[in-house]
Protein backbone atom coordinates (compact mmCIF):
# COMPACT_ATOMS: atom_id res chain seq x y z
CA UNK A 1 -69.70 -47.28 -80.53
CA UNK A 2 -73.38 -46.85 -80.99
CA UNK A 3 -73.89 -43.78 -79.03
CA UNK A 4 -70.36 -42.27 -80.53
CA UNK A 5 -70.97 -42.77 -83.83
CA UNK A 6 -74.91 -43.40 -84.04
CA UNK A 7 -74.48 -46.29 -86.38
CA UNK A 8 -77.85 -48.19 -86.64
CA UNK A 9 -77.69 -52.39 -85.12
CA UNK A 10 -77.68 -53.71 -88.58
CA UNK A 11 -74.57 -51.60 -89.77
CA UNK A 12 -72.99 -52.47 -86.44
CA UNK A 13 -73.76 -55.83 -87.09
CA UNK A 14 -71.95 -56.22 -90.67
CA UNK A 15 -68.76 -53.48 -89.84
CA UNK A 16 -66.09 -55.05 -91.79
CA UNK A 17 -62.51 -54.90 -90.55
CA UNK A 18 -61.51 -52.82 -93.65
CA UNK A 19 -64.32 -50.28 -93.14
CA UNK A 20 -62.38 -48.70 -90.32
CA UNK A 21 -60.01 -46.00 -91.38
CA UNK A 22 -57.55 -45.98 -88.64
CA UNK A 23 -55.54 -43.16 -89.51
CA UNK A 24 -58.36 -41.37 -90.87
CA UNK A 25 -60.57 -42.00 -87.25
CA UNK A 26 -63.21 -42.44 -89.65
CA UNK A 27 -65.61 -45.36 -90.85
CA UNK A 28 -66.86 -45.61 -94.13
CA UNK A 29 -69.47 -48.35 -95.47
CA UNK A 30 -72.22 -48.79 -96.97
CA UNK A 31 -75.83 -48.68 -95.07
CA UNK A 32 -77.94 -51.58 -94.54
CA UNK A 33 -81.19 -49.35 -94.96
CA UNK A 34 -80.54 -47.19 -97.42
CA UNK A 35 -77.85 -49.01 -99.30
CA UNK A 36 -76.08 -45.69 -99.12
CA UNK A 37 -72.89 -45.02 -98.29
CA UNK A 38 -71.63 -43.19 -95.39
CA UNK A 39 -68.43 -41.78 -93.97
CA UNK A 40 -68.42 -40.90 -90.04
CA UNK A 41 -65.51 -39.37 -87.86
CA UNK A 42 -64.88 -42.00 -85.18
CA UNK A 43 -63.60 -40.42 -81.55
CA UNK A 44 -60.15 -42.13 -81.01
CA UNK A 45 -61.35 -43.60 -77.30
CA UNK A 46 -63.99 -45.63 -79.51
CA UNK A 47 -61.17 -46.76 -82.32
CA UNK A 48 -58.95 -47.22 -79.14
CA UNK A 49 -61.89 -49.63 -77.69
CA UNK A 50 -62.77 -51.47 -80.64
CA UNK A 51 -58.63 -51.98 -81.34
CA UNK A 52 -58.88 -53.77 -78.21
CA UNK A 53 -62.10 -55.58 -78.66
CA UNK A 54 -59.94 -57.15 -81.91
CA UNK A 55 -56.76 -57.89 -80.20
CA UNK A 56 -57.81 -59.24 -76.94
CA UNK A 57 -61.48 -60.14 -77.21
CA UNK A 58 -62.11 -61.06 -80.18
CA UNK A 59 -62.17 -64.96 -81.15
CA UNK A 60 -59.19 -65.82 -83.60
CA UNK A 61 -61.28 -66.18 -86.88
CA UNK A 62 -60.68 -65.08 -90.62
CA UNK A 63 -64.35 -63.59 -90.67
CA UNK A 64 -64.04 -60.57 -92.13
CA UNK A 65 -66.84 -58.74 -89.67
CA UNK A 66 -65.29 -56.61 -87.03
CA UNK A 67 -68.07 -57.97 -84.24
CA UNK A 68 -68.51 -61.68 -84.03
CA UNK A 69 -70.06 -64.46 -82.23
CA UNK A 70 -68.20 -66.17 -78.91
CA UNK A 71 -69.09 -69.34 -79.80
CA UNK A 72 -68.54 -71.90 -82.90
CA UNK A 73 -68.87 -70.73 -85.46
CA UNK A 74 -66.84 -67.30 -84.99
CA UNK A 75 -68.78 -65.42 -87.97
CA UNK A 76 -70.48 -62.19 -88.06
CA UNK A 77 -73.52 -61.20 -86.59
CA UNK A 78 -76.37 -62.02 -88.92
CA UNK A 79 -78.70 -58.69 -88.47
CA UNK A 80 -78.94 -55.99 -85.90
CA UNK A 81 -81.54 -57.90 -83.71
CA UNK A 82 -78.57 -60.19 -82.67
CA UNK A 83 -76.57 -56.79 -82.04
CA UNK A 84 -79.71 -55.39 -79.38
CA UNK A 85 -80.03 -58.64 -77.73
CA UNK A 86 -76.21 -58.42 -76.67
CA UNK A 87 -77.04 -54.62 -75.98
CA UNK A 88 -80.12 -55.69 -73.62
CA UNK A 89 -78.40 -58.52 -72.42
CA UNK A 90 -75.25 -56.50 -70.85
CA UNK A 91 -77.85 -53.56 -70.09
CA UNK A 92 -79.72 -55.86 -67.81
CA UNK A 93 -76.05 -57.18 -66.15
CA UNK A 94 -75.70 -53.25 -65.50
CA UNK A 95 -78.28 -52.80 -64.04
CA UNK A 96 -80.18 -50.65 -66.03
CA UNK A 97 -83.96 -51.34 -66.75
CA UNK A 98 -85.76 -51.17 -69.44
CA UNK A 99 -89.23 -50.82 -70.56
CA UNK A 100 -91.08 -50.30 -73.92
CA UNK A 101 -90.27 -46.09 -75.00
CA UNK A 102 -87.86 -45.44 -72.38
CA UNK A 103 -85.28 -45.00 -74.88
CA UNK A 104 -83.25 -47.17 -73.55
CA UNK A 105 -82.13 -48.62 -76.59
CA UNK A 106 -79.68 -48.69 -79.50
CA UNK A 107 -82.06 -47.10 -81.37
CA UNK A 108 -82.42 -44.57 -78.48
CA UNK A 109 -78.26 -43.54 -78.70
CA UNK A 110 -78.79 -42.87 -82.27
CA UNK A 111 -81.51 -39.64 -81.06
CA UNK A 112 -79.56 -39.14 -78.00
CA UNK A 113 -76.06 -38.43 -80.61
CA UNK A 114 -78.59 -36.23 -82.75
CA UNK A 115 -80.06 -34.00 -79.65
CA UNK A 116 -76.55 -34.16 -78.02
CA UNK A 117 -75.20 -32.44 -81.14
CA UNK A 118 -78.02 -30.20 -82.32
CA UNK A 119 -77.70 -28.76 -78.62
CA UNK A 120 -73.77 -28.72 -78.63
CA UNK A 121 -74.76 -26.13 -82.04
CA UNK A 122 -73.80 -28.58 -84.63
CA UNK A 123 -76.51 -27.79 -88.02
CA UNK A 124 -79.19 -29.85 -88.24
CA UNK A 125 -77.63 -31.05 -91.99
CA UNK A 126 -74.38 -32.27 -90.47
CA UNK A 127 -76.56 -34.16 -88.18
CA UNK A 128 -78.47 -35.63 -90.85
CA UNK A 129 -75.24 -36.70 -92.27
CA UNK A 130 -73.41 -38.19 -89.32
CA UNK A 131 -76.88 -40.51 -89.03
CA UNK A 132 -76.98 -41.10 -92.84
CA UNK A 133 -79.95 -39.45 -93.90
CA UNK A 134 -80.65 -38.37 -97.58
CA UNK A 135 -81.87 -34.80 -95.82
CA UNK A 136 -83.01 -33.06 -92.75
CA UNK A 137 -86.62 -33.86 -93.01
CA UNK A 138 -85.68 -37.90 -91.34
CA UNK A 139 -83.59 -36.39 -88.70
CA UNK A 140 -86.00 -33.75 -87.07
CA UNK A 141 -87.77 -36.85 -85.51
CA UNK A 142 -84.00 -38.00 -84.10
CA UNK A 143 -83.84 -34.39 -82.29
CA UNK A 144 -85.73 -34.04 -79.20
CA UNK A 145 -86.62 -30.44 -77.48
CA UNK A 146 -83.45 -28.35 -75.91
CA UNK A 147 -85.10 -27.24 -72.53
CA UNK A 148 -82.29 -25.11 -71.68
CA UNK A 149 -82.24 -23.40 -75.12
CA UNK A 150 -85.56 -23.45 -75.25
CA UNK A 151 -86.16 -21.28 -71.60
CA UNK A 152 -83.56 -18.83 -73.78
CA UNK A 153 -86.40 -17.63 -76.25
CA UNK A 154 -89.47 -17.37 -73.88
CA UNK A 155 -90.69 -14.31 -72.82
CA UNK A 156 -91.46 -13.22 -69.88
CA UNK A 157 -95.27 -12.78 -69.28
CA UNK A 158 -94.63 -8.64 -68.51
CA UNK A 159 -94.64 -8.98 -72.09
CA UNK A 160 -98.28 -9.71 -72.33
CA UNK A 161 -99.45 -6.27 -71.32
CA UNK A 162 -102.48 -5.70 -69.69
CA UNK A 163 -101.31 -4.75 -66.03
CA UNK A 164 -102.66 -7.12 -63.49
């Protein structure tokens, strides 16, 4: 869900069941952050997961959270911090390493979704919206360098002149 919709931990943490517009494949709520509130498309593969998640995995509780704990009490996540620790905990079952700035985090699948789109030729404004940013100025840091698209726009150095 994190690196579909690029929701930050914390809003993660405190998705309410009615913040899902099924029919919709949206999810709209109000940020932890920014207190702001934000509307995302939601691919139907990550709806279809999380549908799951609440009909076969999810303790029987009338906690209103989407996401909650395994063990007594079934409530909701408290803050995002308890959201990365399950992250890193299941990361680490995978197999996957991590180390401080890898980017290995859920942090890091919110900038992967924003350089995934810029280089798929979505605006850099949508962008800013999907991560629920007030403008682009917050995203440009979530957008790391297009190599590919990058090599498009060099030149080669014949264009230096000077004959050697």
């Amino acid at each position: 869900m994190a690196a579909a919709s690029g929701l930050r931990a914390g809003d993660i943490a405190s998705l309410k069941l009615e913040d899902i517009d099924w029919k919709k494949h949206e999810i709209r709520l109000i940020q932890g952050k920014t207190s702001e509130p934000l509307i995302i498309p939601v691919p139907k593969a990550v709806l279809n997961a999380i549908a799951d998640y609440i009909m076969n995995g999810r303790p029987e509780t009338a906690d209103k959270n989407v996401f909650v704990r395994h063990c007594a009490p079934f409530t909701g996540y408290h803050d995002g911090v308890s959201v990365a620790c399950i992250f890193r905990k299941y990361q680490k079952k995978a197999g996957f390493g991590h180390v401080a700035g890898d980017g290995k985090t859920l942090h890091g699948m919110r900038r992967g979704l924003g350089t995934s789109m810029t280089a798929n030729g979505v605006p850099v404004d949508v962008v800013a919206q999907v991560l629920g940013h007030k403008g682009t100025k917050a995203t440009k840091q979530y957008i790391s360098t297009n190599l590919h698209n990058l090599r498009c726009c060099a030149l080669s150095f014949d264009s230096l002149g000077g004959g050697i």
